[in-house]
N, C-alpha and C. Protein backbone atom coordinates (compact mmCIF):
# COMPACT_ATOMS: atom_id res chain seq x y z
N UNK A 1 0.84 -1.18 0.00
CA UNK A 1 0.00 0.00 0.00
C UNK A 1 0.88 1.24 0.00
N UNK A 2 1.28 2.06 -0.71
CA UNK A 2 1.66 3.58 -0.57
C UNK A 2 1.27 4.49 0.44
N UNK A 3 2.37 5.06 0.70
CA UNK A 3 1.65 5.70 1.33
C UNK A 3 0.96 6.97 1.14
N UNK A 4 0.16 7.71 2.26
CA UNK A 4 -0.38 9.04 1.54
C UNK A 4 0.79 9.89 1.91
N UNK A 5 0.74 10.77 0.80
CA UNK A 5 1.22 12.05 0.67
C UNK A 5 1.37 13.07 2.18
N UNK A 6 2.21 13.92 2.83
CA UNK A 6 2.24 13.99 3.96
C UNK A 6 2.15 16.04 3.98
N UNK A 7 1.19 16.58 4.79
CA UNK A 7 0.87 17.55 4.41
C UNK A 7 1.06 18.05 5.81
N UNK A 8 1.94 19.31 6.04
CA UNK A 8 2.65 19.57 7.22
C UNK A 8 1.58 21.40 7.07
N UNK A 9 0.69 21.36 8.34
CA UNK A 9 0.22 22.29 8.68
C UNK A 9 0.69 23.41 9.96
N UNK A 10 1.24 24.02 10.17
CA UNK A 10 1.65 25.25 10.33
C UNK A 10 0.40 26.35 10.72
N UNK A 11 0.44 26.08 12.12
CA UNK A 11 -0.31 27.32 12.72
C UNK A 11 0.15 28.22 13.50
N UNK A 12 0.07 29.78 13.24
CA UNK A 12 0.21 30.55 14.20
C UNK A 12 -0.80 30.96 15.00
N UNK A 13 0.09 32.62 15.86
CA UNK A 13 -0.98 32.25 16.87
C UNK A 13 -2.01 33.63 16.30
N UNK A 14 -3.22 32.78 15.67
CA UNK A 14 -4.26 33.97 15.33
C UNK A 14 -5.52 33.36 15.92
N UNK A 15 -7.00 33.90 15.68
CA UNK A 15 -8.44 33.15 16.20
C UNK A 15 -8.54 32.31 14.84
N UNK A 16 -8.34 32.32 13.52
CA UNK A 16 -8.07 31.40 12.43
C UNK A 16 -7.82 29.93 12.95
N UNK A 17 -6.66 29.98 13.67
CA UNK A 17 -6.01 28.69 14.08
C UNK A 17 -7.09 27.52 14.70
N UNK A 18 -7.80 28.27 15.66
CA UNK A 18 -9.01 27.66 16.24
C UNK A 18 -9.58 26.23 15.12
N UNK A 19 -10.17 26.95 13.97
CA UNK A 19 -11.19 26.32 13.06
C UNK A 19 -10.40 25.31 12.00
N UNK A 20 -8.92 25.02 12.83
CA UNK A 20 -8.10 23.92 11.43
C UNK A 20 -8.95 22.61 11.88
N UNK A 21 -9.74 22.31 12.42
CA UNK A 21 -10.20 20.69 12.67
C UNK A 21 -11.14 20.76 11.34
N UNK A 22 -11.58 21.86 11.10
CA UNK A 22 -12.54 21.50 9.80
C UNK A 22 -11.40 21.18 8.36
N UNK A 23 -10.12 22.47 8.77
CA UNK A 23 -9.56 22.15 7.37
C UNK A 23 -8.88 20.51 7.16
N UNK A 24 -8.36 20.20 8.55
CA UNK A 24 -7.53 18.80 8.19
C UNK A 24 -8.67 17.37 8.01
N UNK A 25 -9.74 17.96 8.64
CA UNK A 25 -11.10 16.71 7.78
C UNK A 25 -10.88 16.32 6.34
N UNK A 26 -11.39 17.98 6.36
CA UNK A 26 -11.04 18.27 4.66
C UNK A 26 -9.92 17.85 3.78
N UNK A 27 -8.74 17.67 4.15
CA UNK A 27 -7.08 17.22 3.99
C UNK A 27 -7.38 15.85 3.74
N UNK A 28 -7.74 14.93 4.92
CA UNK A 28 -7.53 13.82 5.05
C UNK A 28 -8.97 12.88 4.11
N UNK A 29 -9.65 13.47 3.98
CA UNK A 29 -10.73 12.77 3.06
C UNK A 29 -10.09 12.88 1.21
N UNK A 30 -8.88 14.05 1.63
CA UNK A 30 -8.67 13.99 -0.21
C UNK A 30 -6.94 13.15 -0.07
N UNK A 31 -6.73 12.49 1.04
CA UNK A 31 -6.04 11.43 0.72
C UNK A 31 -4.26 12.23 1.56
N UNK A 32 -4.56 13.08 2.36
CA UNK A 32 -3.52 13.49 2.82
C UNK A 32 -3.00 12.72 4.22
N UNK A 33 -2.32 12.41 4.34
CA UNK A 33 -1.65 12.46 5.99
C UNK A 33 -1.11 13.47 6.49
N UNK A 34 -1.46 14.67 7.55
CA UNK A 34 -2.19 15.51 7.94
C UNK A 34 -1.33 15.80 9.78
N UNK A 35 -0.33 16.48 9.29
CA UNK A 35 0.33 16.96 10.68
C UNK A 35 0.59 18.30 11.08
N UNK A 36 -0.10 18.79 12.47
CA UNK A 36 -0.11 20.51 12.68
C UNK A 36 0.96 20.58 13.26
N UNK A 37 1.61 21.50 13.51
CA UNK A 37 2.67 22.14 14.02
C UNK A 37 2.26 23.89 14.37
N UNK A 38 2.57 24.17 16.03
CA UNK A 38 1.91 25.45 15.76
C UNK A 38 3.13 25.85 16.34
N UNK A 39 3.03 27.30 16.09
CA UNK A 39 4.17 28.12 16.65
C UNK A 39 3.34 27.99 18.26
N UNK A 40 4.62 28.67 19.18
CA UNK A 40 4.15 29.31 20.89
C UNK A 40 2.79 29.53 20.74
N UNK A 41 2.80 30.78 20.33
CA UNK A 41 1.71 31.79 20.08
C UNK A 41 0.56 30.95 19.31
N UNK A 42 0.81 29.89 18.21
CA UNK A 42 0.00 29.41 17.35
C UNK A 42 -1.20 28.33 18.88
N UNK A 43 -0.11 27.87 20.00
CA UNK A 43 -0.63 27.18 20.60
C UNK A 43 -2.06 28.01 21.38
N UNK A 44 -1.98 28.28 21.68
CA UNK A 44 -3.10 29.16 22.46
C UNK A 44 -4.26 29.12 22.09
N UNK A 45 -4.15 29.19 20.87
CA UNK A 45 -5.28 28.93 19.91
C UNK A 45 -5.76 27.42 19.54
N UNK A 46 -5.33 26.51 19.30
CA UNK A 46 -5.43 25.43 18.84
C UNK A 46 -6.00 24.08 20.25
N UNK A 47 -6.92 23.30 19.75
CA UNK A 47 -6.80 22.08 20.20
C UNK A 47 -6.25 20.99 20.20
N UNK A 48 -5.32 21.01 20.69
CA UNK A 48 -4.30 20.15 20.83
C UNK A 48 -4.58 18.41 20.73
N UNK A 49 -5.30 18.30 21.71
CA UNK A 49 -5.60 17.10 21.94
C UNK A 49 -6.62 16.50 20.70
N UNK A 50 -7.60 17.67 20.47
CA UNK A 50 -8.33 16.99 19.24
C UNK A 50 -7.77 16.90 17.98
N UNK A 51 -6.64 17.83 17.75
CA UNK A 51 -6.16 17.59 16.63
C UNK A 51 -5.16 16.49 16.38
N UNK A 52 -4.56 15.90 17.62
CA UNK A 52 -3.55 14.61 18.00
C UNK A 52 -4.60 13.74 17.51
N UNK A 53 -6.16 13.66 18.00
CA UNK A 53 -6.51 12.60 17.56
C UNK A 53 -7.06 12.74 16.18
N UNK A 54 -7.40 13.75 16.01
CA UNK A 54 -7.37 13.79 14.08
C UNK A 54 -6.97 12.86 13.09
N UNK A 55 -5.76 13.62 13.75
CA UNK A 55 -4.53 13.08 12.69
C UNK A 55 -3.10 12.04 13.10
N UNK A 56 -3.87 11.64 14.27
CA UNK A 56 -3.07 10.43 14.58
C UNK A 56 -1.79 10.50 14.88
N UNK A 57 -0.98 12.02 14.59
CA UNK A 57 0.24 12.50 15.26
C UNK A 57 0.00 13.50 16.59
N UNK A 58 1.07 13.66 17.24
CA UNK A 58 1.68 14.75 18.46
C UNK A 58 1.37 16.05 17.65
N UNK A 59 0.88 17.15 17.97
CA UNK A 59 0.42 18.77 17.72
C UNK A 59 2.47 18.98 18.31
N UNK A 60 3.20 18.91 17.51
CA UNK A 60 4.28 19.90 17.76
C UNK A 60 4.09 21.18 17.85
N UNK A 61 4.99 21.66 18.71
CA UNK A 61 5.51 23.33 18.67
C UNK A 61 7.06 23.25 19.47
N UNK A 62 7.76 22.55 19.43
CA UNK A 62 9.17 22.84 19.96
C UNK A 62 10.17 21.82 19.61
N UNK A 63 11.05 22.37 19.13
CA UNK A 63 12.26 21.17 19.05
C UNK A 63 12.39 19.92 19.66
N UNK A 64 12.63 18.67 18.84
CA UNK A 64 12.76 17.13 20.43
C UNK A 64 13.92 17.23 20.59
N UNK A 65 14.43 16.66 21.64
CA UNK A 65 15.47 16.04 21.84
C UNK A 65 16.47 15.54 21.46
N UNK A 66 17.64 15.78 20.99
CA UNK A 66 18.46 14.89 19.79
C UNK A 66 18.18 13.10 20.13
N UNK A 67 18.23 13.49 21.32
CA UNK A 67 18.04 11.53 21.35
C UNK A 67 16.65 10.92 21.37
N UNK A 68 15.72 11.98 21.66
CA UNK A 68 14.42 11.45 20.85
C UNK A 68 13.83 10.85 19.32
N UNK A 69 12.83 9.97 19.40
CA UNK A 69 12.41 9.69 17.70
C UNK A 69 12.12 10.71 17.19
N UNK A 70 12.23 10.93 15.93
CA UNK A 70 10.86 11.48 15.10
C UNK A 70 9.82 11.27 14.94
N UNK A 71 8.40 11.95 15.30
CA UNK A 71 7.12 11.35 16.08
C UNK A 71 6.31 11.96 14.60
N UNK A 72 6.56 12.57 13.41
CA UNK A 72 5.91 13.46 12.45
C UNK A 72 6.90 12.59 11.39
N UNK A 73 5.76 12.11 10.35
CA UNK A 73 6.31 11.64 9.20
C UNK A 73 7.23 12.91 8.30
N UNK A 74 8.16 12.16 7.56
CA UNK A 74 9.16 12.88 6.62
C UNK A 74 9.33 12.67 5.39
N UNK A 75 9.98 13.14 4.33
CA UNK A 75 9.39 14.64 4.53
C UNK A 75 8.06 14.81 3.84
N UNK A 76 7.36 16.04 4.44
CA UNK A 76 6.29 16.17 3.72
C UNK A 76 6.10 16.80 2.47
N UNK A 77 5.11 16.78 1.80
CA UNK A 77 5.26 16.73 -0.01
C UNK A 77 4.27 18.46 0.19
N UNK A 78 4.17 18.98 1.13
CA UNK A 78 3.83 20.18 1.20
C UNK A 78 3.52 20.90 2.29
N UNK A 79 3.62 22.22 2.42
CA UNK A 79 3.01 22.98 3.57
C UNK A 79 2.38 24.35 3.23
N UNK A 80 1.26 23.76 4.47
CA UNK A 80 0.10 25.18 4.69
C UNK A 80 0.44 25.80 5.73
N UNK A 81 0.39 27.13 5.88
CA UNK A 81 0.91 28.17 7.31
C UNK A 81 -0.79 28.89 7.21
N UNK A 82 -1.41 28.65 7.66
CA UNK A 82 -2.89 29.06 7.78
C UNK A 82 -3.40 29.23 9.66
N UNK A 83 -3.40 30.25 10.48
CA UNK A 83 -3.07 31.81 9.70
C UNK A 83 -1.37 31.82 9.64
N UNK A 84 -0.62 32.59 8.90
CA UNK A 84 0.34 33.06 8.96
C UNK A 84 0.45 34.40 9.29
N UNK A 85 0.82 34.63 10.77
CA UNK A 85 1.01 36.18 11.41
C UNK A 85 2.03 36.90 10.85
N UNK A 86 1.84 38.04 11.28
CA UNK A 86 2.89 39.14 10.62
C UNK A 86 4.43 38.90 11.13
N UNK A 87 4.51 38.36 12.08
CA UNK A 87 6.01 37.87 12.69
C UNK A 87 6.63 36.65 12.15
N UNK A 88 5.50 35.73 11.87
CA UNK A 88 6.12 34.78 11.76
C UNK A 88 6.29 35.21 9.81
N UNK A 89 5.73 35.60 8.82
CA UNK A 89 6.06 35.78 7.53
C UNK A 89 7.59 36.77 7.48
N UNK A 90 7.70 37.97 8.39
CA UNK A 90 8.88 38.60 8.49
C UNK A 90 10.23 37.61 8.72
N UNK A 91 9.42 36.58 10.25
CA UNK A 91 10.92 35.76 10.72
C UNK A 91 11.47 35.07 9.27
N UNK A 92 10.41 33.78 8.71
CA UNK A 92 10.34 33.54 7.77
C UNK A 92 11.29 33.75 6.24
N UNK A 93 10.89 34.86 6.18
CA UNK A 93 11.40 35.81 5.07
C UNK A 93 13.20 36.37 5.21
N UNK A 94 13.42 36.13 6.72
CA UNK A 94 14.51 36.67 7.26
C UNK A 94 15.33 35.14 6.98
N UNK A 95 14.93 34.45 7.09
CA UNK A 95 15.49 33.09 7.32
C UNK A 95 15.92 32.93 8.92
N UNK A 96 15.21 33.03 10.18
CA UNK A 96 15.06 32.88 11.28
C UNK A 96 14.58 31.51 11.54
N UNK A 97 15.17 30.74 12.35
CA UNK A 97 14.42 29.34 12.59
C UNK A 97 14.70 29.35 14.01
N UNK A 98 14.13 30.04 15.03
CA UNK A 98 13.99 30.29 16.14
C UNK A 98 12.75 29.45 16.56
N UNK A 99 11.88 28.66 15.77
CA UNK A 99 11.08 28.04 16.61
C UNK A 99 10.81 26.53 15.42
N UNK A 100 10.66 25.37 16.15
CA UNK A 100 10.23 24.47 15.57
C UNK A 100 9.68 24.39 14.12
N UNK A 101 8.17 25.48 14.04
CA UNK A 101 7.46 25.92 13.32
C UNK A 101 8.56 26.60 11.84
N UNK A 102 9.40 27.32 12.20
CA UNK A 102 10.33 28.09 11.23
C UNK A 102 10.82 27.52 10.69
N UNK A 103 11.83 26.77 11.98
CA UNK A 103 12.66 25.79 10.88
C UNK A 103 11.79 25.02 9.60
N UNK A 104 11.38 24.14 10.39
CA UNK A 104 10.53 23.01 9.12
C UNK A 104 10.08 24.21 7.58
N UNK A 105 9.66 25.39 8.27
CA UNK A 105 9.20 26.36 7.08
C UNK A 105 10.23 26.46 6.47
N UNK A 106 11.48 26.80 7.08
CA UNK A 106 12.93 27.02 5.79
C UNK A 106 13.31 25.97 5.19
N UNK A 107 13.35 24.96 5.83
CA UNK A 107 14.05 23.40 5.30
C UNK A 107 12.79 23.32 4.67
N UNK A 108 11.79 23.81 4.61
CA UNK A 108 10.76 23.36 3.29
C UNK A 108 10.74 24.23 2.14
N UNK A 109 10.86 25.65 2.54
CA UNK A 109 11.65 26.29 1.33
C UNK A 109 12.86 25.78 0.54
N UNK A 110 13.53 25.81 1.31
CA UNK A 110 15.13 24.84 0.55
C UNK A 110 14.51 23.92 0.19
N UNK A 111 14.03 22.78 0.42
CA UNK A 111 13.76 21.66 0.15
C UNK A 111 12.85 21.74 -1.94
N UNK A 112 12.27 22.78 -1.80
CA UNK A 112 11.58 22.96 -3.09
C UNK A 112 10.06 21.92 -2.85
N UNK A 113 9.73 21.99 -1.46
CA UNK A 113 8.25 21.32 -1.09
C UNK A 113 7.06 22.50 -1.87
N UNK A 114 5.70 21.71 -1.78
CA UNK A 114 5.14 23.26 -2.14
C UNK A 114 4.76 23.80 -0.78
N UNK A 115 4.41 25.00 -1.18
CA UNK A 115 3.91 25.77 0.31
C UNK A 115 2.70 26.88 -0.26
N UNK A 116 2.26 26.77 0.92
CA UNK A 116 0.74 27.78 0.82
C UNK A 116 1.13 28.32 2.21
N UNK A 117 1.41 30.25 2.08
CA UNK A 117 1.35 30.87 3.29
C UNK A 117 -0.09 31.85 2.91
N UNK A 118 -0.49 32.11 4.20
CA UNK A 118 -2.31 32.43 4.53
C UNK A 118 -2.01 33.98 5.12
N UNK A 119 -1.06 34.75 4.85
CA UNK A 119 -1.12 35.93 6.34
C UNK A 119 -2.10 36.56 6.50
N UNK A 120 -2.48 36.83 7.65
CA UNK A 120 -3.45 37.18 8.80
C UNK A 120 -2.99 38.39 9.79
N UNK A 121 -2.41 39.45 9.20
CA UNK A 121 -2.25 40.54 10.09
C UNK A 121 -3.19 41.19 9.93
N UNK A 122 -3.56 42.20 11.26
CA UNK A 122 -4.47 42.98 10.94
C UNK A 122 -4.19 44.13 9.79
N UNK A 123 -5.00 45.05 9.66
CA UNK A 123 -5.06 45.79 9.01
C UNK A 123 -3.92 47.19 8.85
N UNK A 124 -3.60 46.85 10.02
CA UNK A 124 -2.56 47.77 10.43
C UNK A 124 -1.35 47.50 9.97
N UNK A 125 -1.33 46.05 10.73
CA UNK A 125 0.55 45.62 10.27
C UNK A 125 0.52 45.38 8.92
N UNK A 126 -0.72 45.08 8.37
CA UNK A 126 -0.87 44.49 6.56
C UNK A 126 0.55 45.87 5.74
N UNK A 127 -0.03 47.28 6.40
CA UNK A 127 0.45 47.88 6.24
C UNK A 127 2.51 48.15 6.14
N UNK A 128 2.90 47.73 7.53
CA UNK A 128 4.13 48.15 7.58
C UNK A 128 4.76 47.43 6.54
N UNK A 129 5.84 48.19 5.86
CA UNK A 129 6.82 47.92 4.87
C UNK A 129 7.82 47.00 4.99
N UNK A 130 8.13 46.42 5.95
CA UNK A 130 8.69 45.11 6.53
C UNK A 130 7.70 43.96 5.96
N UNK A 131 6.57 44.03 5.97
CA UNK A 131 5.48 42.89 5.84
C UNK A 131 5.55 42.76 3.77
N UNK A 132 5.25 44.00 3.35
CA UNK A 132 5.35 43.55 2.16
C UNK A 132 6.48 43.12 0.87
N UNK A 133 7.63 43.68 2.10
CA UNK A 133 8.92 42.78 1.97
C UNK A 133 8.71 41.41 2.11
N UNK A 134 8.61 40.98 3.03
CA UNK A 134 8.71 40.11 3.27
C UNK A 134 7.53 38.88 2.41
N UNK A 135 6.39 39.63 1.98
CA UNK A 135 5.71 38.69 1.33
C UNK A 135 6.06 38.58 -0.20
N UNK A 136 6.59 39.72 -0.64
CA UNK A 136 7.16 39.64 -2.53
C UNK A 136 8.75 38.95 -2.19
N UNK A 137 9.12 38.70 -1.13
CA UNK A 137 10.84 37.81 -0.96
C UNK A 137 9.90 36.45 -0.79
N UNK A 138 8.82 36.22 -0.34
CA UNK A 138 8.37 34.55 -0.49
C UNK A 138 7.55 34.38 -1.41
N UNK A 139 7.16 35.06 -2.01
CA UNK A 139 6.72 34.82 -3.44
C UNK A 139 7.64 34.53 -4.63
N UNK A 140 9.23 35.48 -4.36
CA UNK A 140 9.80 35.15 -5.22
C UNK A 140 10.63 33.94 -4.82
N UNK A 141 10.85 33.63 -4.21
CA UNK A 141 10.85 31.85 -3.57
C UNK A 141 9.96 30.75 -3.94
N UNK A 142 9.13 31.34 -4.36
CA UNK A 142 8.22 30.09 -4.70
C UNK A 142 7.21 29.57 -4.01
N UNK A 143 6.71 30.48 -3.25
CA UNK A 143 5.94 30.36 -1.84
C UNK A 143 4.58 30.43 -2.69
N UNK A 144 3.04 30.41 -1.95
CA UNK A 144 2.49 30.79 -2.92
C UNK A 144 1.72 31.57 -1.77
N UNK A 145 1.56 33.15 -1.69
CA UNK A 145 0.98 33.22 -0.72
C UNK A 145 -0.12 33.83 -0.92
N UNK A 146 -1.21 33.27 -0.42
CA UNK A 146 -2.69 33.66 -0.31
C UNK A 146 -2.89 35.13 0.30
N UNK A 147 -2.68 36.24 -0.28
CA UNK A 147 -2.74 37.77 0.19
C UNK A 147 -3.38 38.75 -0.26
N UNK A 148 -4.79 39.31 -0.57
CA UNK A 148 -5.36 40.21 -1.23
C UNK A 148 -5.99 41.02 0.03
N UNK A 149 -5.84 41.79 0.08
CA UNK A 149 -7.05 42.52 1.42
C UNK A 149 -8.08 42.75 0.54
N UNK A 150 -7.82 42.97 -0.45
CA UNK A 150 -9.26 43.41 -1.84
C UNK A 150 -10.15 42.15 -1.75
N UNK A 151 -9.52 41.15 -1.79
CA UNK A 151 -10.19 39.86 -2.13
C UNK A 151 -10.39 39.27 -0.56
N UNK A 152 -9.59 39.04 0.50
CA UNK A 152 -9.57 38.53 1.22
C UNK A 152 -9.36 39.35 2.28
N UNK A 153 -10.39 40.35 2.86
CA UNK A 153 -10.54 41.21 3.81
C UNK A 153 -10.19 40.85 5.37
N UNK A 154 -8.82 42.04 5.76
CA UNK A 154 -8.49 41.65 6.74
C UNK A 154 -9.19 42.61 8.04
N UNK A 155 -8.39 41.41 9.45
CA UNK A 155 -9.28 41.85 10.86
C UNK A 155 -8.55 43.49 10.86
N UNK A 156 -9.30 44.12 11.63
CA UNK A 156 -8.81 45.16 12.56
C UNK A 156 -8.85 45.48 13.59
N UNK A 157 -7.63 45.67 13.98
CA UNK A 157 -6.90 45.53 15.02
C UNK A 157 -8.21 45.39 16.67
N UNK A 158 -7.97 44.11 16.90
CA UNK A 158 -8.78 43.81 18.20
C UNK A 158 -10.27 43.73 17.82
N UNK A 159 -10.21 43.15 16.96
CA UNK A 159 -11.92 42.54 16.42
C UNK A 159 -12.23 41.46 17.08
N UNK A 160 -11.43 40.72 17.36
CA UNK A 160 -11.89 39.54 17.89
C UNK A 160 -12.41 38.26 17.57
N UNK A 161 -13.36 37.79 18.24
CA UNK A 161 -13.85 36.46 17.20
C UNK A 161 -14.55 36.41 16.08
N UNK A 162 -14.88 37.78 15.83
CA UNK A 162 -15.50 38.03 14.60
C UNK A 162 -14.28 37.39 13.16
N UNK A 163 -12.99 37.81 13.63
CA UNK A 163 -12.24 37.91 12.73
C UNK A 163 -11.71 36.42 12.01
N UNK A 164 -12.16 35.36 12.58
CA UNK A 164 -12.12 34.02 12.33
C UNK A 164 -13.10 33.98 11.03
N UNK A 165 -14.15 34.74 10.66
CA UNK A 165 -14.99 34.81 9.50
C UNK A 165 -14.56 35.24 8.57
N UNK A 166 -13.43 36.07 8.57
CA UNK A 166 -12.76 36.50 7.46
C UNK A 166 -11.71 35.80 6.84
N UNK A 167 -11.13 34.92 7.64
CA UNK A 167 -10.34 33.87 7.02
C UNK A 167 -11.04 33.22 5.78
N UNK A 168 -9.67 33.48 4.78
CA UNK A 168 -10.30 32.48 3.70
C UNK A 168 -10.08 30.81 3.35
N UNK A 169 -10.54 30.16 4.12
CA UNK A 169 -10.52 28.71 4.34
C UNK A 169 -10.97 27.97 2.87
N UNK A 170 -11.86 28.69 2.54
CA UNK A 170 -12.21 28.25 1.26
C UNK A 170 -11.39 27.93 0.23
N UNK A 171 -10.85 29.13 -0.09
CA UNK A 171 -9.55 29.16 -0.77
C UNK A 171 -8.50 28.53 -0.85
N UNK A 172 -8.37 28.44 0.61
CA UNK A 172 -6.94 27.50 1.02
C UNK A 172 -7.12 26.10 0.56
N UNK A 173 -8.40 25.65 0.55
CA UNK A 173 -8.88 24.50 0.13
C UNK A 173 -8.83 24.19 -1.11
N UNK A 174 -9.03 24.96 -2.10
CA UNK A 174 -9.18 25.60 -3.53
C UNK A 174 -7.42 25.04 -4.03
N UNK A 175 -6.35 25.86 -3.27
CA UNK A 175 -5.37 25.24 -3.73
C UNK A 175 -4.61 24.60 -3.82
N UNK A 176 -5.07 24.28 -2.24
CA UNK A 176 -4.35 22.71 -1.88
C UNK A 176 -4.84 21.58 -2.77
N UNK A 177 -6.28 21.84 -3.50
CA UNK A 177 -6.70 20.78 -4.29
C UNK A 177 -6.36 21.07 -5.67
N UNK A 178 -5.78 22.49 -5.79
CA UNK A 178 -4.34 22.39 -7.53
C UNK A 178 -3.28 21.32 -7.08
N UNK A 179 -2.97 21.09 -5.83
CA UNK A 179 -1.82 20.24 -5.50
C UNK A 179 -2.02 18.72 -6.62
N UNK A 180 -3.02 18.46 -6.32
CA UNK A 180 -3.53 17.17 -6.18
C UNK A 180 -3.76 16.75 -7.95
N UNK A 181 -4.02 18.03 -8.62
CA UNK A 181 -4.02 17.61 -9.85
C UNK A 181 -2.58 17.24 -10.53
């Protein structure tokens, strides 16, 4: 039997992060094997435990042990960063691997995996000139990143749970399933 294809999800810490149990359903019915990884910040947000049983792996967010196993299949044939915060696309972009979450993001850049980044700053940081550096340096990498405020209207600043509605999940779905063709 082959195995499935291994699809390394990447959460930061936004109210987005909350609603990945619907996206990795969605993942794993189109034939993915299906592992989150959240940043610090990504944790706060996320269900940990339900998403362990999801997807049948450990919810990483921190480096193991050198003398520990590897508990997350390798390597994976793609990654989603859904939400992707304004820190973590800057660290990113910088080539910073200060957290679990980063690394795997650079060694998946190098690697020539595909990637889908989602950013999720508010309206404010969408703004600073660091941010849109940083998103035309991962585009020209090969990144593919999901970014329109025209199309894909962002929170402002301290909206709250409203701002989980504006995520475009749809989308993300949309091109993870170009993967597949």
């Amino acid at each position: 039997m082959a195995a499935r294809p291994v699809l390394y999800v990447i959460a930061c810490g936004g109210r987005p992060a909350a609603d990945l149990p619907g996206f990795i359903t969605w993942a794993q019915a189109r034939g993915w094997d299906t592992c989150v990884i959240g940043t610090p910040a990504g944790m706060k947000f996320l269900d940990a435990p339900r998403l362990a049983e999801l997807t049948g792996h450990p919810v990483r967010d921190d480096y193991k042990r050198p003398e520990d196993p590897d508990v997350l299949p390798f390597p994976p044939e793609g990654f989603v960063v859904a939400p992707a915060t304004f820190n973590t696309i800057n660290k990113w972009a910088a080539g910073i691997s200060d957290t679990l979450a980063l690394g795997l993001l650079n060694e998946g850049l190098a690697s020539g995996a595909r990637m889908l980044a989602v950013p999720n700053p508010n309206t404010t940081l969408a703004k600073h000139p660091a941010f849109g550096r940083s998103v035309e340096f991962l585009r020209g990498c090969g990144v593919e990143v999901l970014f329109d405020p025209q199309v894909y209207p962002l929170p402002t600043p301290n909206l709250g749970e409203s701002s989980r509605d504006l995520f475009p999940w749809e989308a993300v779905r949309e091109r993870v399933a170009q993967w597949e063709a």
